[in-house]
N, C-alpha and C. Protein backbone atom coordinates (compact mmCIF):
# COMPACT_ATOMS: atom_id res chain seq x y z
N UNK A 1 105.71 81.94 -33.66
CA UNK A 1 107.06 81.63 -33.25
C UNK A 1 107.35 82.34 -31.93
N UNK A 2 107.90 81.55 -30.82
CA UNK A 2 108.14 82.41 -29.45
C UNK A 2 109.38 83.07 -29.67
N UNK A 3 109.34 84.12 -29.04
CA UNK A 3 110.71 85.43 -29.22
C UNK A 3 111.89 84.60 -28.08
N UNK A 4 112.65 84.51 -28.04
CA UNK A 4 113.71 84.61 -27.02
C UNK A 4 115.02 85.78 -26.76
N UNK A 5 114.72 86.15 -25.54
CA UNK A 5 115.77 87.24 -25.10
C UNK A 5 116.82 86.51 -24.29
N UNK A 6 117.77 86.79 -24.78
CA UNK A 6 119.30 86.30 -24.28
C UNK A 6 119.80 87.12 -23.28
N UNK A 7 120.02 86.69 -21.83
CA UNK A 7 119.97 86.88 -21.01
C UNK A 7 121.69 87.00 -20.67
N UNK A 8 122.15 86.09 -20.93
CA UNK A 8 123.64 86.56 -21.05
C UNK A 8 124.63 87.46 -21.87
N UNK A 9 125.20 87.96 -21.32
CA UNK A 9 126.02 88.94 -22.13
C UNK A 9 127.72 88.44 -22.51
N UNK A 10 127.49 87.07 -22.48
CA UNK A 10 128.53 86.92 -23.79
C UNK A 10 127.55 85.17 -23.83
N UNK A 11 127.84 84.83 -25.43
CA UNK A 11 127.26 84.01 -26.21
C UNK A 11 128.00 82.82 -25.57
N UNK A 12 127.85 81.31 -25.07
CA UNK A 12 128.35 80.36 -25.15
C UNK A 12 128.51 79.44 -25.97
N UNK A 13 129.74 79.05 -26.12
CA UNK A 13 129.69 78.39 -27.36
C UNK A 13 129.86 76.90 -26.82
N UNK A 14 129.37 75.78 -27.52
CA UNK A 14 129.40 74.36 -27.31
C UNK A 14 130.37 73.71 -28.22
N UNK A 15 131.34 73.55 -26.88
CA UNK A 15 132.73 72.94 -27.31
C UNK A 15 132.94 70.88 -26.89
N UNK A 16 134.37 70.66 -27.70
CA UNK A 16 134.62 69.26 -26.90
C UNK A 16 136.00 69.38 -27.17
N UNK A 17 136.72 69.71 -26.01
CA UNK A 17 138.45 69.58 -26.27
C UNK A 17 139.17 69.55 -25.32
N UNK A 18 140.34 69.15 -25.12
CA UNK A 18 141.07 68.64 -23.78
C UNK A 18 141.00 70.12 -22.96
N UNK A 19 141.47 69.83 -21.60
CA UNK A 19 141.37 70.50 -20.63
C UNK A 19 142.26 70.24 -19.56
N UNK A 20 143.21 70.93 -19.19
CA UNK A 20 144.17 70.08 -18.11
C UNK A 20 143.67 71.39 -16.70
N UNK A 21 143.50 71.18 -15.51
CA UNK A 21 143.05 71.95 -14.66
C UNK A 21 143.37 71.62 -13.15
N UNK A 22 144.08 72.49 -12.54
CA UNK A 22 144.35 72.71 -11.21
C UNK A 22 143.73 73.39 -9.98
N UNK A 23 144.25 72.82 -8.85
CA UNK A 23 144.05 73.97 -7.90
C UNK A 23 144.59 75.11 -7.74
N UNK A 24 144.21 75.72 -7.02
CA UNK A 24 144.83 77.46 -6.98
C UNK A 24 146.60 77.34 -6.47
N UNK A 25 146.01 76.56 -5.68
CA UNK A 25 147.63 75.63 -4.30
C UNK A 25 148.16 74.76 -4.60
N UNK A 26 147.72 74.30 -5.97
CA UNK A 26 148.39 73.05 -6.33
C UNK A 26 148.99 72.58 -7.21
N UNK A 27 150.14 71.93 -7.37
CA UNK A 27 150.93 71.99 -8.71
C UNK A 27 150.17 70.48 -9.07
N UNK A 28 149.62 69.88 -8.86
CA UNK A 28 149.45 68.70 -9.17
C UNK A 28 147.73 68.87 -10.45
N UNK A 29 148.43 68.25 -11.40
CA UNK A 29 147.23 68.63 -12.59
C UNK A 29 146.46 67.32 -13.28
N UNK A 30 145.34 67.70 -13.42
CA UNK A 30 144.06 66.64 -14.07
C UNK A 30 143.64 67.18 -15.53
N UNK A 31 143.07 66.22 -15.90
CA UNK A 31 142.65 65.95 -17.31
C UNK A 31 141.07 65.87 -17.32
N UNK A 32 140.44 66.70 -18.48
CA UNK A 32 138.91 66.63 -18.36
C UNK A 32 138.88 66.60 -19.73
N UNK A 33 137.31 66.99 -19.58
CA UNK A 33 136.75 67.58 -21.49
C UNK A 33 136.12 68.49 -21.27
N UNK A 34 136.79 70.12 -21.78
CA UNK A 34 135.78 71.04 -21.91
C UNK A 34 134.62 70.97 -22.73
N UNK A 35 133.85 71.39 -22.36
CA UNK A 35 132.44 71.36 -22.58
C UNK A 35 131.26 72.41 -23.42
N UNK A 36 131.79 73.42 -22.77
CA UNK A 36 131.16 74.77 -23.51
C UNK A 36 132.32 75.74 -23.00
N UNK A 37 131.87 77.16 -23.31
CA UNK A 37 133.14 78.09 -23.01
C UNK A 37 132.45 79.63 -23.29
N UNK A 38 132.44 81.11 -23.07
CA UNK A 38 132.16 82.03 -23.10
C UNK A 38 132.66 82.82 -22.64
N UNK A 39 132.56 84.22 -22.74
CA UNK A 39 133.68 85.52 -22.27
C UNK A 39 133.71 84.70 -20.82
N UNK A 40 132.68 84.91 -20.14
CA UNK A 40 132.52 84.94 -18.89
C UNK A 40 132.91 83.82 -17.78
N UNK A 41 132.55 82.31 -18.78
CA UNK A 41 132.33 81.43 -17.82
C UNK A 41 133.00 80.07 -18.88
N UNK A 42 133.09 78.82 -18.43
CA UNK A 42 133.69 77.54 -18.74
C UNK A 42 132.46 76.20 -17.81
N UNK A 43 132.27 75.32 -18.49
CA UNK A 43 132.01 73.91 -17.81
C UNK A 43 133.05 73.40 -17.87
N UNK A 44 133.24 72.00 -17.72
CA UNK A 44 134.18 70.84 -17.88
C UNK A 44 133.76 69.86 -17.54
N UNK A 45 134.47 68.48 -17.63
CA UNK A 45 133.56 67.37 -16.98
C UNK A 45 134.85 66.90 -16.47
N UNK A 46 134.75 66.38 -15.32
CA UNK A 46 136.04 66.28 -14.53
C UNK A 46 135.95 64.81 -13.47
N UNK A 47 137.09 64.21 -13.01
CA UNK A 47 136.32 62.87 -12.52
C UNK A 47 136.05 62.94 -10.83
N UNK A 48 136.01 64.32 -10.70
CA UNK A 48 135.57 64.83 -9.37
C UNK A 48 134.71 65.79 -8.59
N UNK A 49 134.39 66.17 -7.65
CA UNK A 49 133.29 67.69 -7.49
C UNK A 49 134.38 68.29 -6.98
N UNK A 50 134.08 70.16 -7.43
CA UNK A 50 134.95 71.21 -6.38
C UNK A 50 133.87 71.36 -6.11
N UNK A 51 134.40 72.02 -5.04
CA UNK A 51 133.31 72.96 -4.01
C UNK A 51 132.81 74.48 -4.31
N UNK A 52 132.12 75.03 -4.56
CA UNK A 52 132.09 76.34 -4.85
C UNK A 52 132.54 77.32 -4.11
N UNK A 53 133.24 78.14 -5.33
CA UNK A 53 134.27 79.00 -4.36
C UNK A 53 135.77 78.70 -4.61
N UNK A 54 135.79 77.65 -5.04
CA UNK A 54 137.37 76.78 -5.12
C UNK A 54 138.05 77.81 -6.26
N UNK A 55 138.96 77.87 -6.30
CA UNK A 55 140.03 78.73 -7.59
C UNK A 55 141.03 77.84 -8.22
N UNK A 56 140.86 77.58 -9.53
CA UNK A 56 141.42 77.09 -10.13
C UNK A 56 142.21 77.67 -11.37
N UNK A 57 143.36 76.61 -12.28
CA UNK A 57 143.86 77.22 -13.05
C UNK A 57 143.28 76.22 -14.16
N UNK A 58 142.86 76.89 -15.42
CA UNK A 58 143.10 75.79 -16.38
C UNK A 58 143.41 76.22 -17.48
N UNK A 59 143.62 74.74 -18.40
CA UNK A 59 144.19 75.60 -19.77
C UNK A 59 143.56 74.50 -20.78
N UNK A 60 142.58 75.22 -21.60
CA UNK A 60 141.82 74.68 -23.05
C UNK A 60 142.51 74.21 -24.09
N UNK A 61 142.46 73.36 -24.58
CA UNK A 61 143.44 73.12 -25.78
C UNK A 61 142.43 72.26 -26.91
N UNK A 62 142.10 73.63 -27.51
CA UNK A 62 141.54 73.43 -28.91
C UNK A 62 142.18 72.13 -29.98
N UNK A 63 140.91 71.34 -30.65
CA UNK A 63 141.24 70.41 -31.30
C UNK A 63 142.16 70.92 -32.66
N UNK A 64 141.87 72.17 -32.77
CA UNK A 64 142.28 73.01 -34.09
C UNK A 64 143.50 73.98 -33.85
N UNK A 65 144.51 74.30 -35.21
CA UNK A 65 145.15 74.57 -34.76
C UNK A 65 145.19 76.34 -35.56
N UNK A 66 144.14 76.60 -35.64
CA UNK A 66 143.32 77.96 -35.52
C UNK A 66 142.86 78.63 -34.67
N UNK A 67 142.45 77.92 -33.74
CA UNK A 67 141.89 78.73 -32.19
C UNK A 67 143.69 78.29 -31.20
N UNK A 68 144.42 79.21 -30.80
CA UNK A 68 145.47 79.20 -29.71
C UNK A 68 144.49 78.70 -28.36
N UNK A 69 145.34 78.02 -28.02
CA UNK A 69 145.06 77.12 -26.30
C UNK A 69 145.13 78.76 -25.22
N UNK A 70 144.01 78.77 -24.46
CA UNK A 70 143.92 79.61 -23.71
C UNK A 70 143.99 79.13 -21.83
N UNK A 71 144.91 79.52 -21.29
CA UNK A 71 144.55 79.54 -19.92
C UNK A 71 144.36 80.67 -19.30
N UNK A 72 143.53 79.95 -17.72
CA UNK A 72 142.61 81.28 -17.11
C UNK A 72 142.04 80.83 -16.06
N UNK A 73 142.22 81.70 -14.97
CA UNK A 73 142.12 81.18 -13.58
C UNK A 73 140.13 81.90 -13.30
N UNK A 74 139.73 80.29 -12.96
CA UNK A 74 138.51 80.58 -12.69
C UNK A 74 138.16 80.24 -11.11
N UNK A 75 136.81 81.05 -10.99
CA UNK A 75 136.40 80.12 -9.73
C UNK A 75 134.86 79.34 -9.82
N UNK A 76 134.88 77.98 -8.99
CA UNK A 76 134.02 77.25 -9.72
C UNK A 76 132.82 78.15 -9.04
N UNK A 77 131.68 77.12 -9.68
CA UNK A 77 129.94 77.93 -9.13
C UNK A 77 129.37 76.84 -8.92
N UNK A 78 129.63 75.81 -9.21
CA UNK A 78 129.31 74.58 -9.41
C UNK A 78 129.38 72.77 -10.17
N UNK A 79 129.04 72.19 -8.99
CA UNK A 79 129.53 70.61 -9.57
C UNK A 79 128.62 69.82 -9.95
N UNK A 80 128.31 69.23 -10.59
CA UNK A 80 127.00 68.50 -11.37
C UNK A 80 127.33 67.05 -11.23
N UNK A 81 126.80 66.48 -10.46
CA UNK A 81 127.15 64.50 -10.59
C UNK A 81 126.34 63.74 -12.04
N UNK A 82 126.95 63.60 -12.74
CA UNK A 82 126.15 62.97 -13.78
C UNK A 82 126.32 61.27 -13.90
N UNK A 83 125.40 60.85 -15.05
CA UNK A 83 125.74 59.72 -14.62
C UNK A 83 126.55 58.62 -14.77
N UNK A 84 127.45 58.94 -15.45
CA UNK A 84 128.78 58.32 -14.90
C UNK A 84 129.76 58.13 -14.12
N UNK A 85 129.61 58.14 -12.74
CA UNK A 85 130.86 58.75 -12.35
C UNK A 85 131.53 60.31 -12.43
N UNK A 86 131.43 60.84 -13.22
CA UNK A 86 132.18 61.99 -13.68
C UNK A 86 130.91 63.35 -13.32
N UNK A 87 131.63 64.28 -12.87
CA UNK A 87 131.19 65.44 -12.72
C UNK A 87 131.07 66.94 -13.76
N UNK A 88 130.24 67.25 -14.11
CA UNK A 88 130.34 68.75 -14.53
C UNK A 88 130.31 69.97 -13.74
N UNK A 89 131.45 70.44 -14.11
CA UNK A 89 131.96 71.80 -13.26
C UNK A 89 131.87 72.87 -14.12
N UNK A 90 131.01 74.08 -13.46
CA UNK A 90 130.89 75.14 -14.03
C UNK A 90 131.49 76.19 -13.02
N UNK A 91 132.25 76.79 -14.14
CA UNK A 91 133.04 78.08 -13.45
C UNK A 91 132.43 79.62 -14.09
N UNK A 92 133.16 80.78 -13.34
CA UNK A 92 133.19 81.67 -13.65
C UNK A 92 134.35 81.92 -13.99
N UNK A 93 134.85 83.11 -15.34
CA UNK A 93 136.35 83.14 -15.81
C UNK A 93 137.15 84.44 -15.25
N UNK A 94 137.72 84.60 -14.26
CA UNK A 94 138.29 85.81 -13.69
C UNK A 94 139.47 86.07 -14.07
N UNK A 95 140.03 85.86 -14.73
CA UNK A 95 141.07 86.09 -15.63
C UNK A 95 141.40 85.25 -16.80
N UNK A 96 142.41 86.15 -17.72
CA UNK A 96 142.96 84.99 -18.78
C UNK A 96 144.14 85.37 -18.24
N UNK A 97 145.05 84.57 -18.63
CA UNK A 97 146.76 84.25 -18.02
C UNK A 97 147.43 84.42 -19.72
N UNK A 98 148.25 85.94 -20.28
CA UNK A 98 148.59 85.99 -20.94
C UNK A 98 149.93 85.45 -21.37
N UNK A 99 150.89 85.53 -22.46
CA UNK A 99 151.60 84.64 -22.56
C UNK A 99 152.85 85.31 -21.60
């Protein structure tokens, strides 16, 4: 059996739940599907690319009403063209935005 060492220091978990997400400058807000999620970092699939570097706001909203909806201003790392049309965006999480 091969060993694997986990290289990240917080666990990602593989999610599917709405996502509403902004610019840093912008009041104007979009709709995605989060994707995965961890201390550190967020994907999403979004119907556009940011640029890396971009700062955004977003806010998760769990299908359940056990996990509370979290927002948290990230900055992206990257945009993924897949093949639909639609993009995956991976961020880093630099804050959570408490209530």
């Amino acid at each position: 059996m091969m060993e694997y060492d986990e290289k990240r220091n917080y666990i990602r978990m593989e999610v599917d739940c709405d996502i509403t997400y902004k610019l840093a400058d912008s009041n104007e807000h979009y709709h995605g599907r989060c994707t995965s999620i961890s201390g550190a970092g967020v994907s999403f699939i979004a119907d556009r690319p940011f640029d890396p570097g971009k700062a955004m706001e977003i806010n998760v909203v769990p299908q359940n009403t056990v996990t509370p909806p979290m927002t948290a201003f990230i900055e992206v790392v990257r945009s993924t063209k897949r093949d639909n049309e639609r993009y995956e965006i991976a961020a880093t999480i630099k804050s959570i935005k408490g209530d």
